[in-house]
Protein backbone atom coordinates (compact mmCIF):
# COMPACT_ATOMS: atom_id res chain seq x y z
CA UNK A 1 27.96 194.89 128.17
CA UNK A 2 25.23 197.77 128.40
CA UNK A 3 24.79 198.10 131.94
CA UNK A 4 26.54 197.39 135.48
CA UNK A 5 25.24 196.41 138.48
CA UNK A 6 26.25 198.43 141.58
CA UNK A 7 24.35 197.35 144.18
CA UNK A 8 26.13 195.98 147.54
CA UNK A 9 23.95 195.43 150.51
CA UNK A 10 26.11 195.50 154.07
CA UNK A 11 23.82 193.02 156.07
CA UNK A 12 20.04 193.35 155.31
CA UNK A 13 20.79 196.99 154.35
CA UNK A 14 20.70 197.41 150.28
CA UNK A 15 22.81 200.11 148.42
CA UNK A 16 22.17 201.16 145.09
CA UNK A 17 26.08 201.69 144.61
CA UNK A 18 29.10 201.44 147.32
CA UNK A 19 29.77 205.19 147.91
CA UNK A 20 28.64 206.88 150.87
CA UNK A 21 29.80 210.18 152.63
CA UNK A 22 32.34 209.97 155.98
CA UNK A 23 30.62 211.43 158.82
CA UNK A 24 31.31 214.88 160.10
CA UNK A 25 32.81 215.51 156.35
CA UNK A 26 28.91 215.78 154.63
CA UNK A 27 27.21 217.78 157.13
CA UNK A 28 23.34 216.50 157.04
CA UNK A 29 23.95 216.12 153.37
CA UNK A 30 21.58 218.79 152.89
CA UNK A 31 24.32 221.34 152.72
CA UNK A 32 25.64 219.44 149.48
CA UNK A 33 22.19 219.23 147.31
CA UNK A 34 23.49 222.04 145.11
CA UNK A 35 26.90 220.54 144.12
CA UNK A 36 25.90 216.51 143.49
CA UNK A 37 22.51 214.81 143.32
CA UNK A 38 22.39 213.31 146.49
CA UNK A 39 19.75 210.55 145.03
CA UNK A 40 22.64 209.04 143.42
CA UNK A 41 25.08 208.49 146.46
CA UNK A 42 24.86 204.89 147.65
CA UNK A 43 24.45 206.42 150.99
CA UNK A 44 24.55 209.73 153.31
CA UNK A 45 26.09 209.52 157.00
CA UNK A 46 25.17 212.29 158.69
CA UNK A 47 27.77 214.08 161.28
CA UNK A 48 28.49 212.33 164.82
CA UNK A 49 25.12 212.55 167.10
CA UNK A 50 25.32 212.42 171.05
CA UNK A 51 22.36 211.95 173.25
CA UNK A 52 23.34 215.24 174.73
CA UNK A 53 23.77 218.39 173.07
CA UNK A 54 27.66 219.18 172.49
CA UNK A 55 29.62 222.22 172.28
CA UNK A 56 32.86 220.27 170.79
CA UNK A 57 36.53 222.09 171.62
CA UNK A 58 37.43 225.76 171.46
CA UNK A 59 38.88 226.91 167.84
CA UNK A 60 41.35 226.63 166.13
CA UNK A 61 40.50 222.87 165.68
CA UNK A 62 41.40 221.96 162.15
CA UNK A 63 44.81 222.48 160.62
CA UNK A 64 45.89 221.66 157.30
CA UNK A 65 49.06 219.03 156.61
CA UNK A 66 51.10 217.67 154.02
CA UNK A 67 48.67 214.97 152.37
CA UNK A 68 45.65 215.64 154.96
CA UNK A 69 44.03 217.60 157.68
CA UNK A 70 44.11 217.55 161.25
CA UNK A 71 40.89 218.11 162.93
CA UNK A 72 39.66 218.22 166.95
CA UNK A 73 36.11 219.22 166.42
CA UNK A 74 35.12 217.18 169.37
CA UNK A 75 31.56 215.97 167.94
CA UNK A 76 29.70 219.00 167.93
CA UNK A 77 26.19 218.35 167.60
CA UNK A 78 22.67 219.42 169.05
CA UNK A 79 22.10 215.84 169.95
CA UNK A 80 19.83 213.38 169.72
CA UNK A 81 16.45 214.97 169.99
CA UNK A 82 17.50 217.95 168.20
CA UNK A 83 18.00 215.77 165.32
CA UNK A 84 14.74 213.49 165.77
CA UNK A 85 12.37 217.16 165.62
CA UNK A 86 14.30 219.46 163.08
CA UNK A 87 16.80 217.56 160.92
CA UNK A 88 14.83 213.76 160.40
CA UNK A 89 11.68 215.17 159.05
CA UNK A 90 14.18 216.94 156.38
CA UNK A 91 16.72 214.05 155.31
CA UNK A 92 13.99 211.02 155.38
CA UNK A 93 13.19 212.90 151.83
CA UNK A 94 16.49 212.18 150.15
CA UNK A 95 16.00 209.33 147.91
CA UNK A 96 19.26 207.16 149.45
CA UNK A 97 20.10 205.55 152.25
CA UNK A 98 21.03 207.92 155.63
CA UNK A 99 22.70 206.45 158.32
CA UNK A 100 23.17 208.39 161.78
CA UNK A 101 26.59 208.19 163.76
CA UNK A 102 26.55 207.61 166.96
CA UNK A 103 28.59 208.49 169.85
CA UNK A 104 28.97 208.54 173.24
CA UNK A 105 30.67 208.30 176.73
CA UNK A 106 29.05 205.03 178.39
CA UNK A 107 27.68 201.82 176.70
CA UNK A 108 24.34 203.25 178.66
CA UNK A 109 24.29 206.87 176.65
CA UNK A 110 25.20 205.18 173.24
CA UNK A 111 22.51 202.58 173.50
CA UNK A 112 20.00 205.24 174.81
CA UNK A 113 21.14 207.24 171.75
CA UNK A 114 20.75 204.51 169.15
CA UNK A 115 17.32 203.32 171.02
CA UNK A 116 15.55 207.07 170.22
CA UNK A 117 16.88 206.60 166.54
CA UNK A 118 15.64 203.34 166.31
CA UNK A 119 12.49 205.22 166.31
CA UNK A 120 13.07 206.93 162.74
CA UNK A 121 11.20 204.76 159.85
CA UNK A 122 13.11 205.84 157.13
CA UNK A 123 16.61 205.77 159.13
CA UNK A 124 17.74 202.26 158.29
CA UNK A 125 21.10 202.15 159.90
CA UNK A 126 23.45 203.43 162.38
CA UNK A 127 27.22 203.89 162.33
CA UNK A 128 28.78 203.14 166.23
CA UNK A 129 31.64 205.48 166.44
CA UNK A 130 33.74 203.65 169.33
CA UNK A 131 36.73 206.31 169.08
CA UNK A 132 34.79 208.11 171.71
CA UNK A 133 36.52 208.92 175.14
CA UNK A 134 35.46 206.11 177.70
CA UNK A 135 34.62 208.38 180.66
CA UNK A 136 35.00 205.30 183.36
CA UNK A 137 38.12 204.47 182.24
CA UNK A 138 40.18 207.78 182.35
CA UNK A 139 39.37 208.87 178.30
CA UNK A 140 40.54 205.83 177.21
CA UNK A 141 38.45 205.46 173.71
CA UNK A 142 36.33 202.26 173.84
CA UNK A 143 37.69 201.29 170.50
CA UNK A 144 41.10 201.00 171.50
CA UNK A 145 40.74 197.31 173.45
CA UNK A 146 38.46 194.01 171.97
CA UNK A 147 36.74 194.24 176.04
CA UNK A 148 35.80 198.53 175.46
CA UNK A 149 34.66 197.46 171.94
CA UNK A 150 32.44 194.68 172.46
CA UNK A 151 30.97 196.30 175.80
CA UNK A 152 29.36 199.38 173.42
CA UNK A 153 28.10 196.80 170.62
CA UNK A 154 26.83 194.45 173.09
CA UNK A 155 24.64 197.14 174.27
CA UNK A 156 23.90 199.08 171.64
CA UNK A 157 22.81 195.75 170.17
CA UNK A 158 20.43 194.94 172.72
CA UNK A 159 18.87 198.62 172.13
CA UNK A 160 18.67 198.89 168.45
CA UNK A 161 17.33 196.12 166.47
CA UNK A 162 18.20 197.31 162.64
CA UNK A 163 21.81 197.29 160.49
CA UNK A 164 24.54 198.18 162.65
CA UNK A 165 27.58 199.51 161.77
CA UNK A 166 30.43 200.07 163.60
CA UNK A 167 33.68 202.20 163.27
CA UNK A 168 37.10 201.06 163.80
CA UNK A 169 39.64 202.86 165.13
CA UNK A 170 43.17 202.68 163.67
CA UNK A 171 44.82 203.84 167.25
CA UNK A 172 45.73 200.10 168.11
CA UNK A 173 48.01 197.24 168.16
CA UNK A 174 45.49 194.68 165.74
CA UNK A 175 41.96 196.02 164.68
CA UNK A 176 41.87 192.27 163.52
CA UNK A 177 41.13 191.70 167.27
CA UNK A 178 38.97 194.63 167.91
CA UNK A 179 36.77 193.80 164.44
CA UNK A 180 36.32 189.90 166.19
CA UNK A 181 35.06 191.86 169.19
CA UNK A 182 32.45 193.57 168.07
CA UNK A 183 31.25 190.59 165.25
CA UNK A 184 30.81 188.44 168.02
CA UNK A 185 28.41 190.92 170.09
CA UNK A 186 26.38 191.46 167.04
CA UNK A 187 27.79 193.79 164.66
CA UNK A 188 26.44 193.61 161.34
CA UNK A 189 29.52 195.83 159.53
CA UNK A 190 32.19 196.98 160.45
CA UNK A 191 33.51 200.55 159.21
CA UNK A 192 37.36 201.65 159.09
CA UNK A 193 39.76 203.76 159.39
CA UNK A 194 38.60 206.69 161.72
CA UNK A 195 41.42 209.17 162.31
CA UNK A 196 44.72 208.73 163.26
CA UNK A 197 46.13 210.76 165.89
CA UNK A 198 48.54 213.11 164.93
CA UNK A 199 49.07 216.93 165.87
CA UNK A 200 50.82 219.95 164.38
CA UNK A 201 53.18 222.77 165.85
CA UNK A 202 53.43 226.16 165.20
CA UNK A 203 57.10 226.69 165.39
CA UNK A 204 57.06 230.68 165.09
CA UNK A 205 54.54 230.75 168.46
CA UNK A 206 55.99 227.44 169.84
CA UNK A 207 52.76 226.28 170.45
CA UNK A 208 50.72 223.57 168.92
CA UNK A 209 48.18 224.44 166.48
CA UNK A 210 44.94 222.95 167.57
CA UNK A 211 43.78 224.07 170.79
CA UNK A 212 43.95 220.95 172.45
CA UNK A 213 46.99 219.66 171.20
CA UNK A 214 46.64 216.83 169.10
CA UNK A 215 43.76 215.37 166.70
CA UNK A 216 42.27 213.35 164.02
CA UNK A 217 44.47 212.98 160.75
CA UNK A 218 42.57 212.27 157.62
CA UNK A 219 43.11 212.92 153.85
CA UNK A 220 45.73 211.20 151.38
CA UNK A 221 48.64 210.74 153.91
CA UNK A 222 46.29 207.67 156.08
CA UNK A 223 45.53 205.66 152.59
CA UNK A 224 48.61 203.45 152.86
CA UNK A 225 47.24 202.65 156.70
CA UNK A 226 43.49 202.23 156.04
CA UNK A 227 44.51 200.20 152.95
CA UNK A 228 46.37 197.99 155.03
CA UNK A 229 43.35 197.61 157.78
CA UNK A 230 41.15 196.55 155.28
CA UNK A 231 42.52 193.73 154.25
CA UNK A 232 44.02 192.43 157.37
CA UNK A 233 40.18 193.04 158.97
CA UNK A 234 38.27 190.83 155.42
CA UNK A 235 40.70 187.90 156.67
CA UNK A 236 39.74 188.09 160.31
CA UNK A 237 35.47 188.51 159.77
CA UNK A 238 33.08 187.23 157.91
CA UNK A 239 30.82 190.72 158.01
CA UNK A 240 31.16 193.44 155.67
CA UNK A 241 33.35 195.57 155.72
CA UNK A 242 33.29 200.00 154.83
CA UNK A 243 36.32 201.20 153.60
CA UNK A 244 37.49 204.72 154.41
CA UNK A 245 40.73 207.00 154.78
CA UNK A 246 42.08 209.21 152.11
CA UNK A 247 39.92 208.06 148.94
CA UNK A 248 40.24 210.95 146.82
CA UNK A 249 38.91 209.18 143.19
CA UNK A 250 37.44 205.94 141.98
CA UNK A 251 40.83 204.38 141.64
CA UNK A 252 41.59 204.84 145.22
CA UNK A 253 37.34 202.92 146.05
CA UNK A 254 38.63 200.52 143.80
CA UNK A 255 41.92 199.16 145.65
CA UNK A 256 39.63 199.75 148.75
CA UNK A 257 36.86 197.54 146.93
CA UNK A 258 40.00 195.12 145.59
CA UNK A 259 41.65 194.95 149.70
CA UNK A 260 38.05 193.64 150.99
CA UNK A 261 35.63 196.25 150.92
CA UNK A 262 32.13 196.08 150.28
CA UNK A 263 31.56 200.30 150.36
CA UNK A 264 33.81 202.84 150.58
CA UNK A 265 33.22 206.11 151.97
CA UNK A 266 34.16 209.47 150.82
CA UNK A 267 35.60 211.94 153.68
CA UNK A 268 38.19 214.97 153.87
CA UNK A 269 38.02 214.75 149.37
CA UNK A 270 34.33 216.78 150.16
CA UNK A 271 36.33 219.42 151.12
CA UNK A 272 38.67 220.01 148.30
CA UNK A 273 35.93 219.02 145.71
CA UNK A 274 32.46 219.29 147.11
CA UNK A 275 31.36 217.02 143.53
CA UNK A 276 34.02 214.31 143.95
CA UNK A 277 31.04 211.35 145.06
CA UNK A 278 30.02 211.66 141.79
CA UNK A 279 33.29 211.24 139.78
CA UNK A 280 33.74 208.27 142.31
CA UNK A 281 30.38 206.49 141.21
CA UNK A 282 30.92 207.34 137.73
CA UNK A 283 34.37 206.12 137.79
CA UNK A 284 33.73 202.70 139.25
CA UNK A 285 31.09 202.11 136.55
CA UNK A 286 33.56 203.18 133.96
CA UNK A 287 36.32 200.55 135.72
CA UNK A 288 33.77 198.27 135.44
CA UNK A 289 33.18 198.42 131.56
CA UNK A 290 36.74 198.68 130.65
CA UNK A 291 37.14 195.56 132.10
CA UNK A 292 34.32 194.11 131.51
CA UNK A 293 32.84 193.47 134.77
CA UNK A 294 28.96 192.51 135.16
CA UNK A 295 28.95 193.21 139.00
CA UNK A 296 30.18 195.36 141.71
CA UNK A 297 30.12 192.64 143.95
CA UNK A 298 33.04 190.79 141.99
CA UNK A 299 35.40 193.32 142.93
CA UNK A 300 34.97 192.55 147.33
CA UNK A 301 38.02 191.45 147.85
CA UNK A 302 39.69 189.95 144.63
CA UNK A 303 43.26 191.35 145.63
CA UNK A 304 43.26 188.47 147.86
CA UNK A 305 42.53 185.95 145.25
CA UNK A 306 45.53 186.72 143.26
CA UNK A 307 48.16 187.48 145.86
């Protein structure tokens, strides 16, 4: 066999290979164009974007923990317009696929958000981050409940008409339900895990580390968890699905790609090795040859066909 084929498409949107970048762990991607050659990526999401400029949380607001990182950045971002003027006209030149993440605090401000990127030609895709605090209901994050979940799609659907994507939290009793949710309002992916909430003390100051207490966990130590999402969520949909949480190599894309995912994205492993996408692609070509497999695509989800 001389070549694979590493295309996946989630919905009508076509990758030339299933690794992409975790938002808020890429910047723009920009930042990254002298350690990998962002052409190759599958695909580039570029850090959480609010229709309003955001300040995020006072420092210190990541901490380091065994097997991961804690982080309470709080989506800091010159929002939405900020990006359409200064950092569009700069990204629609990489030759991959970037996706925008979208947040917000009402179904109103993340459709309104979504509608104004809409606008971007060469943006094919959005990412729905419904982790976000649901200002109506207290902070509650939308994510957490099938009714806060499918009340963001459903409008964000109705605003923005190309490949949407949306991102599962981890923070719940069965993101089986939550994943229904948001397939029946129109979701065309889903994307999981985001963060688990954890926190971190320092024991010499009594005092916890990150300024507001608690935040995200990501790295090595949520793999087990995400793993475990995935393949409850690719029995419970019929969409595609974007693994993520704690994929440091192309073994760990693999079991993602093996549980039920169609992509896999690449998050806190930017940090420790700002090169590791491209040991990831080159890795699950490699897997590919050893075992002599044509296709990419033949890999979605075979765990399940031999448990």
């Amino acid at each position: 066999m001389e070549k694979v084929d590493m295309r996946v498409a989630l919905g009508t949107l076509a990758l030339q290979n299933p690794v992409m970048t975790a938002s808020g762990t890429f910047g723009y991607g920009l930042e990254f164009a002298d350690f990998v050659d962002l052409n190759r990526l599958g695909g580039i999401i570029v850090k959480g974007t609010t229709l309003e400029p955001r300040q995020g949380n006072p420092y210190p607001r990541m901490a380091e923990t065994a097997q991961g990182m804690l982080n309470c950045v709080g989506l800091q971002n010159k929002g939405v317009d900020y990006f359409c003027e200064h950092i569009y006209p700069e990204v629609r030149k990489i030759g991959t696929a970037v996706l925008v993440n979208v947040s917000g605090n009402s179904p109103e401000n993340y459709a309104e958000c979504a509608r104004r990127i809409a606008a971007l030609d060469d943006i094919p895709a959005i990412e729905l981050n419904i982790s976000c605090p649901n200002v109506k209901q207290g902070g509650m994050a939308f994510g957490v409940t099938p009714e806060g979940a499918a009340s963001v799609v459903r409008a964000v659907r109705a605003a923005y008409p190309k490949t949407l994507i949306v991102k599962l939290s981890p923070n719940v009793t069965s993101i089986a339900d939550i994943a229904r949710a948001v397939e029946a309002e129109g979701a065309d992916a889903v994307s999981l895990i985001n963060t688990l909430m954890g926190m971190a003390i320092d024991a010499e100051r009594r005092r916890p580390v990150l300024s507001i207490g608690t935040g995200g966990l990501s790295g090595p130590a949520v793999k087990p968890v995400a793993l475990r999402m995935v393949w409850q969520v690719f029995d419970a949909v019929k969409i595609p699905i974007v693994g993520l949480g704690g994929i440091m190599n192309a073994t760990d894309a693999i079991e993602f790609m093996l549980a039920g995912a169609t992509a896999v994205e690449i998050g806190t492993a930017n940090f420790i090795d700002p090169a590791v996408t491209m040991k990831v692609i080159d890795g699950i070509a490699d897997y590919l040859h050893r075992h002599k497999i044509a296709h990419v695509r033949d890999l979605i989800g075979a765990a399940h066909r031999r448990f």
